[in-house]
C-alpha atoms as a PDB file:
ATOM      1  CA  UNK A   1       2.509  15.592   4.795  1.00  0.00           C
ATOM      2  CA  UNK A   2       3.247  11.959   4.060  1.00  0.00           C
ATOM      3  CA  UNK A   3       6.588   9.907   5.670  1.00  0.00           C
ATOM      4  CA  UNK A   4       8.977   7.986   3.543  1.00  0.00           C
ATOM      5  CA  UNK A   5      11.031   5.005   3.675  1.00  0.00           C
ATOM      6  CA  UNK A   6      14.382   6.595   2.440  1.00  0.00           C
ATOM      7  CA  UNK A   7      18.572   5.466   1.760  1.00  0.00           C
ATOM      8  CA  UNK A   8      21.756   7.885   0.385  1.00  0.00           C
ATOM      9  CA  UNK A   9      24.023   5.957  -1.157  1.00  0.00           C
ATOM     10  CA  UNK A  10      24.894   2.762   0.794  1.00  0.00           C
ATOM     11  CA  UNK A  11      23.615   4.372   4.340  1.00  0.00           C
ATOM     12  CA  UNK A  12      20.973   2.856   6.908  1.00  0.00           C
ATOM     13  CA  UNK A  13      17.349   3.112   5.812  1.00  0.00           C
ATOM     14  CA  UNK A  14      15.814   6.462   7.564  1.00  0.00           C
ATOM     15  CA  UNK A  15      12.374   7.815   7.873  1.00  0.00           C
ATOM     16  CA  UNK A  16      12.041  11.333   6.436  1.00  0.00           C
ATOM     17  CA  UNK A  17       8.805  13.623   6.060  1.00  0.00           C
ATOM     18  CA  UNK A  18       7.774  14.721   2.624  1.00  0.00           C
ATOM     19  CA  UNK A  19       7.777  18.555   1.570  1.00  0.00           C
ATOM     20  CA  UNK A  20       7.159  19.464  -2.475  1.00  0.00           C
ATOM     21  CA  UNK A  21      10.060  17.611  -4.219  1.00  0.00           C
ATOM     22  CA  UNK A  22      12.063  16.989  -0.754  1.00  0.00           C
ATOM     23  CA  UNK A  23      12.022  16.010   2.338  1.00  0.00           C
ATOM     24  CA  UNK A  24      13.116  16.368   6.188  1.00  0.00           C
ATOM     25  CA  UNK A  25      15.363  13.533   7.360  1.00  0.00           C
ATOM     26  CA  UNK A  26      13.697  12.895  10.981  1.00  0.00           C
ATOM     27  CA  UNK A  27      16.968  11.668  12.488  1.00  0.00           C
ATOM     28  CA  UNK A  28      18.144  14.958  11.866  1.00  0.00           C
ATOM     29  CA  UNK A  29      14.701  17.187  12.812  1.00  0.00           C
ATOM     30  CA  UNK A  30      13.285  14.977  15.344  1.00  0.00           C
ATOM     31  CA  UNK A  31      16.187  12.327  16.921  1.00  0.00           C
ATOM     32  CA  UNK A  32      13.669  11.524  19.633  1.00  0.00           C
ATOM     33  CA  UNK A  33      11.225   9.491  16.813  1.00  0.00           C
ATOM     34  CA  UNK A  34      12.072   5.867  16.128  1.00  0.00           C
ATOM     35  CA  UNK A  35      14.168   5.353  13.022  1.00  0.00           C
ATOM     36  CA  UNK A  36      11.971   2.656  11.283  1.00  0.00           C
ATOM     37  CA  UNK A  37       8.399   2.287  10.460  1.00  0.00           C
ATOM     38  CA  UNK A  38       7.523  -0.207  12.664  1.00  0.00           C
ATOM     39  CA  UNK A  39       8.714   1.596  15.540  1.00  0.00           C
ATOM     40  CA  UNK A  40       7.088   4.696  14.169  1.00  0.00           C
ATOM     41  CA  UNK A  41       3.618   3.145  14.297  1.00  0.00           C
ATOM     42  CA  UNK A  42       4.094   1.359  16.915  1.00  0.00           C
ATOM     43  CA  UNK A  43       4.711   4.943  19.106  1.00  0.00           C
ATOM     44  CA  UNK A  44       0.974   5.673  18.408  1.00  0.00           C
ATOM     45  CA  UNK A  45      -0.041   9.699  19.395  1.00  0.00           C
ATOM     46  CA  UNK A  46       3.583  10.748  20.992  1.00  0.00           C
ATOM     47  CA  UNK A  47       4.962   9.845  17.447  1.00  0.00           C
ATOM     48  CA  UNK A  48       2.695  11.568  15.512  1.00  0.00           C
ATOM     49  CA  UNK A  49       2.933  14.603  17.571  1.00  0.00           C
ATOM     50  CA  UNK A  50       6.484  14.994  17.067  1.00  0.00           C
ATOM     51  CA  UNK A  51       6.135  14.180  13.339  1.00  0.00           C
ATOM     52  CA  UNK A  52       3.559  17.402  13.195  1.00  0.00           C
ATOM     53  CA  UNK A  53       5.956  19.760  14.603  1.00  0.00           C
ATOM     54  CA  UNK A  54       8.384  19.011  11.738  1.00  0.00           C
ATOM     55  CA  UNK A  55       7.852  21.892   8.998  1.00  0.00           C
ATOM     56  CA  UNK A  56       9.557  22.865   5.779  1.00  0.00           C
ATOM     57  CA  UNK A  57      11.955  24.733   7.568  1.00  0.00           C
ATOM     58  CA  UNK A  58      13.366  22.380   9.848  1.00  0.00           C
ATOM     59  CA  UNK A  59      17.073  20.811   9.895  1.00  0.00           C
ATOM     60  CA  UNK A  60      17.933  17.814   7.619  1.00  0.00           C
ATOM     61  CA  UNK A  61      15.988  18.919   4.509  1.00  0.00           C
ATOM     62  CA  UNK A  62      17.100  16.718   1.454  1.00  0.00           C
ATOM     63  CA  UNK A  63      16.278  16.835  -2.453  1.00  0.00           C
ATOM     64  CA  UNK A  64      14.654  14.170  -3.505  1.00  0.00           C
ATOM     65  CA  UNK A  65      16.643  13.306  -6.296  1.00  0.00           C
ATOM     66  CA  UNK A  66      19.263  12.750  -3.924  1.00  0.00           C
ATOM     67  CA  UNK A  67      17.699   9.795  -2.262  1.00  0.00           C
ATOM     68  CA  UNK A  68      16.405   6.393  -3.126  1.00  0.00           C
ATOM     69  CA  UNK A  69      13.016   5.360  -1.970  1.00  0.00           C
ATOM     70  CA  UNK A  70      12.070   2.320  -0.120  1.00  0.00           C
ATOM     71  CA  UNK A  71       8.630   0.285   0.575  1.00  0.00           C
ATOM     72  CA  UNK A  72       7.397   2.270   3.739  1.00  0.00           C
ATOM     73  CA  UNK A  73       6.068  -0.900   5.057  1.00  0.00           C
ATOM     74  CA  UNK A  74       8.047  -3.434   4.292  1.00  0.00           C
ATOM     75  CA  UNK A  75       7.759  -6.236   7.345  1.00  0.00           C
ATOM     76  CA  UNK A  76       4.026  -6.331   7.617  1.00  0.00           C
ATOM     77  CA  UNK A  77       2.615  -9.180   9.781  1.00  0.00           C
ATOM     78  CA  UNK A  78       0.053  -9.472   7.116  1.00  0.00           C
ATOM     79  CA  UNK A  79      -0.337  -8.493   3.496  1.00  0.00           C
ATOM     80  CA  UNK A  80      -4.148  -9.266   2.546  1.00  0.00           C
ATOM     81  CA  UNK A  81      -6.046  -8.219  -0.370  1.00  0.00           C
ATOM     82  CA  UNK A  82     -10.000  -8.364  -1.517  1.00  0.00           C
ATOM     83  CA  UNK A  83     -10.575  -9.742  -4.745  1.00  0.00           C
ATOM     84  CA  UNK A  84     -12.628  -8.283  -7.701  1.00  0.00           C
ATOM     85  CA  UNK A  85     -13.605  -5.712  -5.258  1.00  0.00           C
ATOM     86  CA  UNK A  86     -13.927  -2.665  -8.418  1.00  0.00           C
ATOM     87  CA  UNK A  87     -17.550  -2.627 -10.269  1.00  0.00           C
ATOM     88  CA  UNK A  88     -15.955  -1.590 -13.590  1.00  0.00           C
ATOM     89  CA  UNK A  89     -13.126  -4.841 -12.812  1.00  0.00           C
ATOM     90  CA  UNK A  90     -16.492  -6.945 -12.172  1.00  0.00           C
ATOM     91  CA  UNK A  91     -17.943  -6.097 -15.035  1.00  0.00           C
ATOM     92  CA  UNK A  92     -15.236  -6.719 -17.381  1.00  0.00           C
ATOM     93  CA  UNK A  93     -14.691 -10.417 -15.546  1.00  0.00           C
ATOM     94  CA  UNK A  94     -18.657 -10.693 -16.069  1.00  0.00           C
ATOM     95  CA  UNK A  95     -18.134 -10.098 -20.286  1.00  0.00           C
ATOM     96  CA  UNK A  96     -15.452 -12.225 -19.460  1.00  0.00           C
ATOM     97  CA  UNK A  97     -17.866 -15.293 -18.190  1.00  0.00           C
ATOM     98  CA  UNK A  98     -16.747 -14.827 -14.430  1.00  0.00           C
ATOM     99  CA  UNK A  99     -19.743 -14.134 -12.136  1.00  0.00           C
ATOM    100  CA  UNK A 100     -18.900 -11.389  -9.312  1.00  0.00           C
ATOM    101  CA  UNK A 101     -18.676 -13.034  -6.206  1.00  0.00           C
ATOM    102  CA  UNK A 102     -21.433 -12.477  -3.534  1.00  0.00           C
ATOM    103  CA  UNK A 103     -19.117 -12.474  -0.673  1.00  0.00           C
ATOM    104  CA  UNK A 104     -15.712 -10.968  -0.620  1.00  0.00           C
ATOM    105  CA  UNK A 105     -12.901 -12.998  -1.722  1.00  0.00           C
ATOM    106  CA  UNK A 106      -9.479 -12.566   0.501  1.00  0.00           C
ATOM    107  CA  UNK A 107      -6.209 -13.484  -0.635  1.00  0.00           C
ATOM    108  CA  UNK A 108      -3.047 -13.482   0.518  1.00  0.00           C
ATOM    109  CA  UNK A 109       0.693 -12.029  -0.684  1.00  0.00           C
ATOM    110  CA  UNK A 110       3.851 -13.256   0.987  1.00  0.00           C
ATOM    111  CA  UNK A 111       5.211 -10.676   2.138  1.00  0.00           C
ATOM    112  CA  UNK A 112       8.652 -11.518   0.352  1.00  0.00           C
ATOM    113  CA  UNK A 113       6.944  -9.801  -2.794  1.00  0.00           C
ATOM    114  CA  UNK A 114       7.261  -6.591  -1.451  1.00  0.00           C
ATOM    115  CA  UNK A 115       9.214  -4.546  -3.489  1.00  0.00           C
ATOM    116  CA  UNK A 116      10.294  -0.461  -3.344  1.00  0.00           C
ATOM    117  CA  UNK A 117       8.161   2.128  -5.259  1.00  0.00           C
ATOM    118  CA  UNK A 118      10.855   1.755  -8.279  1.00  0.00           C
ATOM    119  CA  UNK A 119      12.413  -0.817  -8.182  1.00  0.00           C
ATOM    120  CA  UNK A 120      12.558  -3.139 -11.123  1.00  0.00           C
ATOM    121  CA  UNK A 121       9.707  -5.641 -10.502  1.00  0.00           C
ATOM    122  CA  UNK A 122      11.088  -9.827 -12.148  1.00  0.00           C
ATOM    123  CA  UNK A 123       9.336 -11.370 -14.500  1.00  0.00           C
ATOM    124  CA  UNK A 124       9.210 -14.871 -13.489  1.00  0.00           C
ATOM    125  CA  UNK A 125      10.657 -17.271 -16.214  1.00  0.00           C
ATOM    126  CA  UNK A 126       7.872 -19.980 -15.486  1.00  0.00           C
ATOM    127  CA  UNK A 127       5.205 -17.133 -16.251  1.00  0.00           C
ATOM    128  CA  UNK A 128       4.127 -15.554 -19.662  1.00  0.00           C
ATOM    129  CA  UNK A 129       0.731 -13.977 -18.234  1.00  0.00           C
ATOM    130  CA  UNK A 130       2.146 -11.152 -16.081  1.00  0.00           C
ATOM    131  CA  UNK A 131      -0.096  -8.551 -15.233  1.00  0.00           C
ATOM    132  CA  UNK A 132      -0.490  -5.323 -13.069  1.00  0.00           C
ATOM    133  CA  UNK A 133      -3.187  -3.962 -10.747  1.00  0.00           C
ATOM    134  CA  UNK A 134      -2.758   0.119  -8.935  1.00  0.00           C
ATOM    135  CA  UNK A 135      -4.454  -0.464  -5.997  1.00  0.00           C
ATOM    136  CA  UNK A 136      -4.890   1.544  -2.821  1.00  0.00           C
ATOM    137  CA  UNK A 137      -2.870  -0.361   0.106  1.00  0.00           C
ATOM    138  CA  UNK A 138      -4.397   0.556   3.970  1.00  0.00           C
ATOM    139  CA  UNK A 139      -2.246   0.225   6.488  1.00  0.00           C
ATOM    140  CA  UNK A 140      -3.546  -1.181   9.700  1.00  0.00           C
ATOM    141  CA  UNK A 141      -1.398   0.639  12.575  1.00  0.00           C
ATOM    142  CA  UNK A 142      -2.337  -0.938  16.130  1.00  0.00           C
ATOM    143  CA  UNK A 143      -3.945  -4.215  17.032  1.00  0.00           C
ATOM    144  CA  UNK A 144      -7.223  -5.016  16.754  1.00  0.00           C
ATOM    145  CA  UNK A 145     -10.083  -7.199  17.041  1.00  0.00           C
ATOM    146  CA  UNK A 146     -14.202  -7.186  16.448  1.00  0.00           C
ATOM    147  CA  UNK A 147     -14.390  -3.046  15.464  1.00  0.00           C
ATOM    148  CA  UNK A 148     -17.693  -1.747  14.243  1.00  0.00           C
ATOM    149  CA  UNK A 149     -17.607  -0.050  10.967  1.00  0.00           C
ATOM    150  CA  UNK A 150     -17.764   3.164  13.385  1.00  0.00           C
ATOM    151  CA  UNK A 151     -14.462   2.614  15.115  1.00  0.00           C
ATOM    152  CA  UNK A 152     -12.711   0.508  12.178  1.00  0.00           C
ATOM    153  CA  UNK A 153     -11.136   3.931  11.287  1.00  0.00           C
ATOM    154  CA  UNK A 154      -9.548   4.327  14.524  1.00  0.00           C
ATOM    155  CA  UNK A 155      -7.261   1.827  14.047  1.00  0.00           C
ATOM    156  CA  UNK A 156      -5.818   3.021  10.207  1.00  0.00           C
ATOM    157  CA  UNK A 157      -2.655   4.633  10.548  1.00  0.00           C
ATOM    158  CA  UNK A 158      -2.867   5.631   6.648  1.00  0.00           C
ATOM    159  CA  UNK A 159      -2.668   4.735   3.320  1.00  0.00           C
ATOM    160  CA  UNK A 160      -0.123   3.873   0.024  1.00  0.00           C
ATOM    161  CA  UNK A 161      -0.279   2.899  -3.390  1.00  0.00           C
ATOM    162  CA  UNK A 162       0.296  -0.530  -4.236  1.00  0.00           C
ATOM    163  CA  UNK A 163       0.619  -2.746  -7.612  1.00  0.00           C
ATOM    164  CA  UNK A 164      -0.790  -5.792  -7.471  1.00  0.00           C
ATOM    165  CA  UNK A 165       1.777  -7.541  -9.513  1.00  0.00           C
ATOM    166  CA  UNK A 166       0.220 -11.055 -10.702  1.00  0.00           C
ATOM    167  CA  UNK A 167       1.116 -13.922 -12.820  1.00  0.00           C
ATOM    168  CA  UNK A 168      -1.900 -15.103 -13.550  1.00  0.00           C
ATOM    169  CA  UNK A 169      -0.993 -18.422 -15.231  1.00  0.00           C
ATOM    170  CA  UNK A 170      -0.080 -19.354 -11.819  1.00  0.00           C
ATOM    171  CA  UNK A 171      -2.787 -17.529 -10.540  1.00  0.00           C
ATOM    172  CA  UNK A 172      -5.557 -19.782 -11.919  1.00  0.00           C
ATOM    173  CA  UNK A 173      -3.760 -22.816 -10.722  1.00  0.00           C
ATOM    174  CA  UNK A 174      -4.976 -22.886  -7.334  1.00  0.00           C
ATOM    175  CA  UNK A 175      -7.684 -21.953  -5.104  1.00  0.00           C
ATOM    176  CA  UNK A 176      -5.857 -19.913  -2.532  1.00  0.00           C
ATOM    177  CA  UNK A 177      -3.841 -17.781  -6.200  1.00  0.00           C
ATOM    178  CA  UNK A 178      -1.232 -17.193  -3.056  1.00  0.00           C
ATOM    179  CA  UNK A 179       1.630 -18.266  -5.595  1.00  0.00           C
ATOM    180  CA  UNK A 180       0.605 -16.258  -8.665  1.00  0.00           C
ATOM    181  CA  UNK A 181       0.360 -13.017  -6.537  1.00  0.00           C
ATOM    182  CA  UNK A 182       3.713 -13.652  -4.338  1.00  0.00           C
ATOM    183  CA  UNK A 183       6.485 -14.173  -6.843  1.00  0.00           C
ATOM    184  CA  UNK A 184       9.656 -11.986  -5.750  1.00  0.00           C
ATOM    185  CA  UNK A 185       9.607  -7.957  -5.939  1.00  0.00           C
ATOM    186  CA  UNK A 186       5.744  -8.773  -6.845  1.00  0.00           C
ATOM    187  CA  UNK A 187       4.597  -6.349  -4.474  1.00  0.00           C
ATOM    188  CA  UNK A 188       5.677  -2.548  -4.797  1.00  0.00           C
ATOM    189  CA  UNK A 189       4.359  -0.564  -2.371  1.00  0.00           C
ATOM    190  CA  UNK A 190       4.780   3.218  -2.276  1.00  0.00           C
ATOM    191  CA  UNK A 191       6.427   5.633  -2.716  1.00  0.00           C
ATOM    192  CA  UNK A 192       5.483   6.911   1.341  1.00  0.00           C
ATOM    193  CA  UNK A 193       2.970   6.436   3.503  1.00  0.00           C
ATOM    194  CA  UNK A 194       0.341   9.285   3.727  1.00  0.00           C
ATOM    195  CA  UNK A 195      -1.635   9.529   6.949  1.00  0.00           C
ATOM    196  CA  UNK A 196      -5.105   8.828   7.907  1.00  0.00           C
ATOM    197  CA  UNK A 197      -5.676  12.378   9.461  1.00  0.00           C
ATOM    198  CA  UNK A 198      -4.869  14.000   5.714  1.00  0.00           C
ATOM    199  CA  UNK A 199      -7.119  11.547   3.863  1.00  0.00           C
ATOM    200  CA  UNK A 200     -10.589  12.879   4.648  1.00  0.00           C
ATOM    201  CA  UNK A 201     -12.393  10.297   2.379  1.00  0.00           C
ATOM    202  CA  UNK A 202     -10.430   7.137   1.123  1.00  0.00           C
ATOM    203  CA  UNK A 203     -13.535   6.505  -0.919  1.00  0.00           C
ATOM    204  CA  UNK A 204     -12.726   9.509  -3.153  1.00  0.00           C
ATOM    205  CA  UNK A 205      -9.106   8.566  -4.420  1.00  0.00           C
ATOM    206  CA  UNK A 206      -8.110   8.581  -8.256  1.00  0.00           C
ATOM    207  CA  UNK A 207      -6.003   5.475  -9.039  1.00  0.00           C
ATOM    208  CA  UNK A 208      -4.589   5.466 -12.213  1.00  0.00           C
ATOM    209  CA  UNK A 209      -1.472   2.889 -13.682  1.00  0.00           C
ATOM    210  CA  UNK A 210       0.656   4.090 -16.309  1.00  0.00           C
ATOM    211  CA  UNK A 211       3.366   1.562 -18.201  1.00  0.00           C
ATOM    212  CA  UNK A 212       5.358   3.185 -20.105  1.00  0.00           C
ATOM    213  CA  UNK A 213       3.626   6.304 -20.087  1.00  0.00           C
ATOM    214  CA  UNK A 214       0.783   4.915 -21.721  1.00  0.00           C
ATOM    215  CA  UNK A 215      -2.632   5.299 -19.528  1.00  0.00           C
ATOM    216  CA  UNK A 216      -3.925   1.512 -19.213  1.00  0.00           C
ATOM    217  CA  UNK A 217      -6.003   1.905 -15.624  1.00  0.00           C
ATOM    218  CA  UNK A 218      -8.131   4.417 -14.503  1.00  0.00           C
ATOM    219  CA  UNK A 219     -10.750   4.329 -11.712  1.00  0.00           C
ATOM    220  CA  UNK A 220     -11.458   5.651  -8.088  1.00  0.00           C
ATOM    221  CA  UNK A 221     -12.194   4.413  -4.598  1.00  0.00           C
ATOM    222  CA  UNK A 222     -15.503   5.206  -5.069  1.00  0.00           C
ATOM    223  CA  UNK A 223     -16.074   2.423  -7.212  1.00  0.00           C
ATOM    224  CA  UNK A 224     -15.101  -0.141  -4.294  1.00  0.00           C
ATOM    225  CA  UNK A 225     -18.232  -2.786  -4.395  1.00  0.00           C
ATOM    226  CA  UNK A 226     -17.033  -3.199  -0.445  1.00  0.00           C
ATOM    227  CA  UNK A 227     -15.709  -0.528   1.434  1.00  0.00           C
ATOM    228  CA  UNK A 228     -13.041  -0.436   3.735  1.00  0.00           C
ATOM    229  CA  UNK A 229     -15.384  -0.736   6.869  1.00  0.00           C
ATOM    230  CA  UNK A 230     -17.759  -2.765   6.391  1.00  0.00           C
ATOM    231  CA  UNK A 231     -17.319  -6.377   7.451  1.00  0.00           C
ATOM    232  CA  UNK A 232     -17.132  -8.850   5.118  1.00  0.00           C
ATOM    233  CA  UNK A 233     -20.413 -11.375   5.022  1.00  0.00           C
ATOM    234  CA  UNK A 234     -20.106 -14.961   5.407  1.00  0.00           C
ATOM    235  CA  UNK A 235     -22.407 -17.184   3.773  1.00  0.00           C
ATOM    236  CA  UNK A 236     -22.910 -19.760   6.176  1.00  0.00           C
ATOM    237  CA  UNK A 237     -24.558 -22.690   4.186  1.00  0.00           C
END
């Protein structure tokens, strides 16, 4: 079952476990877990193996209309992205008269953008091209350095949804297109955190985006030009 970032009215922020329209506030089932994300990951196994004995049945179970939902990572030390990285996005940008790129292209969000799953997201007054991306977010749980594609999933604590919220006026400005994709609440990420162990293949996820009910994205992981393991290749010229 997935964890969540969650508040009641103006209380502290609290990490509950996510059951079928509710969920089990972990202070209350398992007071021995840290009480924040960070910590959370940061416990590694002995974390996790508390969070597993938490069923449907235990103390602290909440509706989850009675709660309000929060990023479930929202201090990152890093918040990068791959650019372009969806054939059927490449191929639009190709009709478009923008080649795909050969390597992949990183950017970066300040991490100031994050917002909570729904929250309202600002439209920037100095914009009038803002745009939205669903994306799938992976969440990087332990240090690490020079993994093999082999071990790279070792290290992924699990995965969330995430909109790419862009103005791309100020996108196209500069080379880095740090400032188009970093405006405030610019980054929703959510609504929990599901774990690695309960994704079997992250290259099999639907990812659809909906605004205002109306269908306007639809593609899957499977699609990804690069996949989340391999390296990326540096053209050294």
């Amino acid at each position: 079952m997935p964890i969540a970032v969650f508040s009641q009215a103006s209380g502290p922020r609290r990490l509950g476990k996510v059951y079928d329209g509710a969920l089990i506030d972990l202070s209350v089932a398992a007071p021995k877990l840290p009480q924040d994300m960070t910590g959370f990951l940061a416990a590694g196994d002995a974390a996790l193996e508390l969070f597993h004995a938490v069923g449907p049945d235990s103390p602290g179970n909440i509706a989850m209309e009675a709660v309000t939902l929060h990023a479930p990572v929202d201090r990152p030390e890093k918040y990068l992205a791959i650019g372009m990285n969806y054939a059927d996005h490449a191929a639009e940008a190709r009709a478009a008269g923008v080649d795909t790129p050969q390597w992949q292209v990183w950017f970066n969000k300040q991490v100031s953008c994050i917002n909570d799953p729904f929250a309202p997201v600002i439209a920037p007054r100095v914009s009038e091209k803002l745009d939205y991306e669903a994306e799938l977010a992976v969440v990087i749980g332990r240090h690490c350095r020079y993994l093999t594609p082999e071990q790279a999933p070792d290290v992924v604590a699990g995965y969330m949804v995430a909109n790419d919220v862009s103005a791309r006026d100020w996108q196209m400005r500069t080379g880095t297109i740090t400032l188009g994709k970093s405006f405030d609440t610019h980054g929703p990420l959510g609504p929990w955190l599901t774990l690695a162990s309960e994704i079997p293949d992250p290259h099999a996820l639907d990812i659809r985006m909906y605004v205002n009910g109306e269908l306007r994205q639809s593609g899957n992981t499977s699609h990804l030009i690069h996949n989340i393991w391999i390296r990326s290749r540096i053209s050294r010229r």
